[in-house]
C-alpha atoms as a PDB file:
ATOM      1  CA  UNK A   1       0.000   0.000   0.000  1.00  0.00           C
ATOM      2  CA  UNK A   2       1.329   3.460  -0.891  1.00  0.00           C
ATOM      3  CA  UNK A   3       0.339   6.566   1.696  1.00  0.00           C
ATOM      4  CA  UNK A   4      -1.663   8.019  -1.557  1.00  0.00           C
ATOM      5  CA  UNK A   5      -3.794   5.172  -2.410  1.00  0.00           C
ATOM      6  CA  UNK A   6      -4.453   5.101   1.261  1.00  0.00           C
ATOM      7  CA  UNK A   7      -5.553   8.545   1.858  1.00  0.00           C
ATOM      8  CA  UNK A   8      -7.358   8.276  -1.228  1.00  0.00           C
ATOM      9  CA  UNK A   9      -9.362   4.793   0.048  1.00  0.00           C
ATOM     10  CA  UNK A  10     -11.621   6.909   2.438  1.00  0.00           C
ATOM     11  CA  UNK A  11     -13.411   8.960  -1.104  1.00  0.00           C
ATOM     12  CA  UNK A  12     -13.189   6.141  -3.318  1.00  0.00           C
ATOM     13  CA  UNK A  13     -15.279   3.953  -0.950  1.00  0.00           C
ATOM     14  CA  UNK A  14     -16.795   6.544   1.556  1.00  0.00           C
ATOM     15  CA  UNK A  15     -18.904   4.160   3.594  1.00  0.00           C
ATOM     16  CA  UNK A  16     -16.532   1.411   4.291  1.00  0.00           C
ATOM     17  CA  UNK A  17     -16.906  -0.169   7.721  1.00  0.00           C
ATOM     18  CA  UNK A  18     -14.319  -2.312   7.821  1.00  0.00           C
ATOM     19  CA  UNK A  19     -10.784  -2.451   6.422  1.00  0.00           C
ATOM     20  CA  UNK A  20      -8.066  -5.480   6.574  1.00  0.00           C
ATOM     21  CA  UNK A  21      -4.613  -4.673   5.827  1.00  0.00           C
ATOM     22  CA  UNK A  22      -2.857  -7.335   7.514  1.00  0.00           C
ATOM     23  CA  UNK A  23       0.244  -8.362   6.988  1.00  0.00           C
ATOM     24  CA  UNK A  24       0.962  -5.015   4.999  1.00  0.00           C
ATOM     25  CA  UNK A  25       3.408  -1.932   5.791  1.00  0.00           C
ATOM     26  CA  UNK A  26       1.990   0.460   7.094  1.00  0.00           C
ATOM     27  CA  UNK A  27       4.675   3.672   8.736  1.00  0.00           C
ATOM     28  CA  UNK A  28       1.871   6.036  10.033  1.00  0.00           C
ATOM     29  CA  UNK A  29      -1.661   6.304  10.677  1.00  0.00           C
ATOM     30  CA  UNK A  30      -1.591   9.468   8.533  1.00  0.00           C
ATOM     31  CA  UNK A  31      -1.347   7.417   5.588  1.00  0.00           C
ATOM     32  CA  UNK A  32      -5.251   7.231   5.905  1.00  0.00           C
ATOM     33  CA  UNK A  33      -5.707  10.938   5.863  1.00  0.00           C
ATOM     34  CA  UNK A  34      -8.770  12.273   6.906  1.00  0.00           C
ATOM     35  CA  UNK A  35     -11.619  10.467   4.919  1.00  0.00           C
ATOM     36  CA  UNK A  36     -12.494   7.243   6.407  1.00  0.00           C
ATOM     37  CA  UNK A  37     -14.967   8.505   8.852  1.00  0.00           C
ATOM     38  CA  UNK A  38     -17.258   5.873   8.760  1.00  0.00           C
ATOM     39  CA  UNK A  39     -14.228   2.934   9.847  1.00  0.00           C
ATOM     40  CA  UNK A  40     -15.277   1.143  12.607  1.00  0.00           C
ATOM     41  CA  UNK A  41     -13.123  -2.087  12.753  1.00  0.00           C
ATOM     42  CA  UNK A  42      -9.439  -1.925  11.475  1.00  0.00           C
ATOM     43  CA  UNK A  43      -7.270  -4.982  11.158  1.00  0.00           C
ATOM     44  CA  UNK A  44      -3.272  -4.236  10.710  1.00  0.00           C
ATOM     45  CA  UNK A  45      -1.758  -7.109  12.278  1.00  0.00           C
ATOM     46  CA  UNK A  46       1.757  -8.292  11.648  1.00  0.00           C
ATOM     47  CA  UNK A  47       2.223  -5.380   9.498  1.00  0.00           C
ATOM     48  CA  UNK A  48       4.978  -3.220  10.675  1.00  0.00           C
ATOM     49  CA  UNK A  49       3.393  -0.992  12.335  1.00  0.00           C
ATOM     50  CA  UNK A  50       5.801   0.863  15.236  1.00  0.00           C
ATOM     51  CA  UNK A  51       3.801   3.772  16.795  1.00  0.00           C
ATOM     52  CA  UNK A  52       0.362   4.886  17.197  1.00  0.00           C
ATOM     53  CA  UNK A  53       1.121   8.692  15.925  1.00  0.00           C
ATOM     54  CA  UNK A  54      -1.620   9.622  13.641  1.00  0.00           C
ATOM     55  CA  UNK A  55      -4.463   7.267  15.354  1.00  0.00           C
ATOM     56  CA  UNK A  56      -6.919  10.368  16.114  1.00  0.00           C
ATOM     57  CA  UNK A  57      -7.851  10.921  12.629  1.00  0.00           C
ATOM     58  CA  UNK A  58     -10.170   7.483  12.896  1.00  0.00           C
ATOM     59  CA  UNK A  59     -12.358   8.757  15.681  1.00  0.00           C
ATOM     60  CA  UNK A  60     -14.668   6.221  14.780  1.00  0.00           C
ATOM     61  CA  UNK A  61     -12.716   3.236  15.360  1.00  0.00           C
ATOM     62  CA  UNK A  62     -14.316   0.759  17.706  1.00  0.00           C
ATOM     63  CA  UNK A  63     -12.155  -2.339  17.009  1.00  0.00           C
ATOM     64  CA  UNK A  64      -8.337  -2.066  16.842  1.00  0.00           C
ATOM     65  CA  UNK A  65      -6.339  -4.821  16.010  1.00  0.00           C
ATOM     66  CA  UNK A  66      -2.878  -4.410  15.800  1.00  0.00           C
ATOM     67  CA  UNK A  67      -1.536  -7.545  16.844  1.00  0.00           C
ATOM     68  CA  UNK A  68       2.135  -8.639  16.059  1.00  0.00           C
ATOM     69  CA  UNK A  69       3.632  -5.334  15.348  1.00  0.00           C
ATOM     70  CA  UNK A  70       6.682  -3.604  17.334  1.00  0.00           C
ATOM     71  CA  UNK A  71       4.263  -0.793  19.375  1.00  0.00           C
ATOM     72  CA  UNK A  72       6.049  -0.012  22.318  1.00  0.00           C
ATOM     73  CA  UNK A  73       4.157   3.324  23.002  1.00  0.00           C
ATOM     74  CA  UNK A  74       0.121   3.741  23.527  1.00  0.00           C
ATOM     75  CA  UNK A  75      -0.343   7.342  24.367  1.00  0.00           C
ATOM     76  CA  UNK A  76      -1.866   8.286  21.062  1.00  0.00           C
ATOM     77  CA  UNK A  77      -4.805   6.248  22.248  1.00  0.00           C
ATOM     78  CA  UNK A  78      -5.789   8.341  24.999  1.00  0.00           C
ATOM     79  CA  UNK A  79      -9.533   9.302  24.558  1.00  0.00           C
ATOM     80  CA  UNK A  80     -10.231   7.691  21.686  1.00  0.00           C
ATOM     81  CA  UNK A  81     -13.337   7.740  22.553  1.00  0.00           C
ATOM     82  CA  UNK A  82     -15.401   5.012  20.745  1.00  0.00           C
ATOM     83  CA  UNK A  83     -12.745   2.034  21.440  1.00  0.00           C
ATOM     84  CA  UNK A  84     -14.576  -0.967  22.420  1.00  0.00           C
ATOM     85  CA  UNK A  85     -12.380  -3.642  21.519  1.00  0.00           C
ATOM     86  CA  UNK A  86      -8.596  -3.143  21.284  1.00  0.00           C
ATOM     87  CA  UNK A  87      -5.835  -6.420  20.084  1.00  0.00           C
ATOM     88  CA  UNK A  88      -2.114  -5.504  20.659  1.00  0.00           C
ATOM     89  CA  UNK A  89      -0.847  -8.897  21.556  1.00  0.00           C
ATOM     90  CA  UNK A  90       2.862  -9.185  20.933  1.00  0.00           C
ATOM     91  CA  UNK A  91       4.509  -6.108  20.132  1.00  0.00           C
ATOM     92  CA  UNK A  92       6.746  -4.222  22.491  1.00  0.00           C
ATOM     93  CA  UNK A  93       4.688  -3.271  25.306  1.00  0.00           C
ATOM     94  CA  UNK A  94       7.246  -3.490  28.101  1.00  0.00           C
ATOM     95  CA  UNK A  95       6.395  -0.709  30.796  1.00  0.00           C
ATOM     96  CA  UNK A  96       2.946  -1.533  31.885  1.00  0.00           C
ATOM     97  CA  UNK A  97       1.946   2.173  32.493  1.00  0.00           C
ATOM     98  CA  UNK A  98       1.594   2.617  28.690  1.00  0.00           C
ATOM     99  CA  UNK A  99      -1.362   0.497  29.604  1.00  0.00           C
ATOM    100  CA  UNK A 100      -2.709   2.804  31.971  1.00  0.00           C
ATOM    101  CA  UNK A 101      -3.307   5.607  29.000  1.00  0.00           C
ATOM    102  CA  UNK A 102      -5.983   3.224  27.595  1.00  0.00           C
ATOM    103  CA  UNK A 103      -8.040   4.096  31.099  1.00  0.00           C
ATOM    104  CA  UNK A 104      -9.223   7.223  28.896  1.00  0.00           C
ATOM    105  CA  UNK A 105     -10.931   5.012  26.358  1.00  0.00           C
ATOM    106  CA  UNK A 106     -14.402   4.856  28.481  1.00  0.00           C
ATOM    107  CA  UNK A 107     -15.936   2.383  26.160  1.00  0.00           C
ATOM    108  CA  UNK A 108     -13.004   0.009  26.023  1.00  0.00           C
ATOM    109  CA  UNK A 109     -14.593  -3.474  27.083  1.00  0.00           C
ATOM    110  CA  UNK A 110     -11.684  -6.136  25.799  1.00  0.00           C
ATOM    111  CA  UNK A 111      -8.250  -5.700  25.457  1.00  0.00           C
ATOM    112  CA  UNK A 112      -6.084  -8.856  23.969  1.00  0.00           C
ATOM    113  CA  UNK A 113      -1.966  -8.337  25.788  1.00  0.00           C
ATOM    114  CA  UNK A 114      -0.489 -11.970  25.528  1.00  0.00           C
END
């Protein structure tokens, strides 16, 4: 995937729910730009993916998986609000206060850490 065909996914298909990309390269969550406001689940596991800078542009994200990646840093996720289900099982999550930052994600009901 290229960071223009990904900003440009959002207007060609401006109602899509849910996206898979796994297994993909993905170096920011600005790739995605600003038009996918109607994403609810996003699956990017095992696909490079090393930080979580960018994440607040898909306010509507309810499912998050991002399993299999190298994140070692969940702050972007603070209040991101409409979380309800959130997969980051194997990356680099070593100091457990970066799971502290998800307490602002009120809706958050399951969270996947093996």
């Amino acid at each position: 995937t290229t960071e223009q065909s990904l900003s440009q996914l959002g207007f060609l298909l401006p109602r899509i729910k849910e996206l898979c990309l796994n297994s993909s390269s993905i170096s920011s969550f600005r790739e995605f730009g600003i038009s996918l406001k109607h994403l609810k689940i996003l699956r990017l596991e095992n696909s490079n993916v090393f930080d979580l800078d960018g994440i607040g542009v898909l306010q509507g994200l309810r499912e998050l998986y991002l399993g299999f990646n190298c994140i070692e840093n969940l702050t972007p996720l603070a209040l991101h609000d409409n979380l309800v289900k959130f997969d980051i099982q194997s990356n680099n999550i070593g100091d457990m206060n970066q799971i502290d930052q998800l307490g602002t994600c009120f809706l958050l009901k399951e969270l996947v850490l093996r």
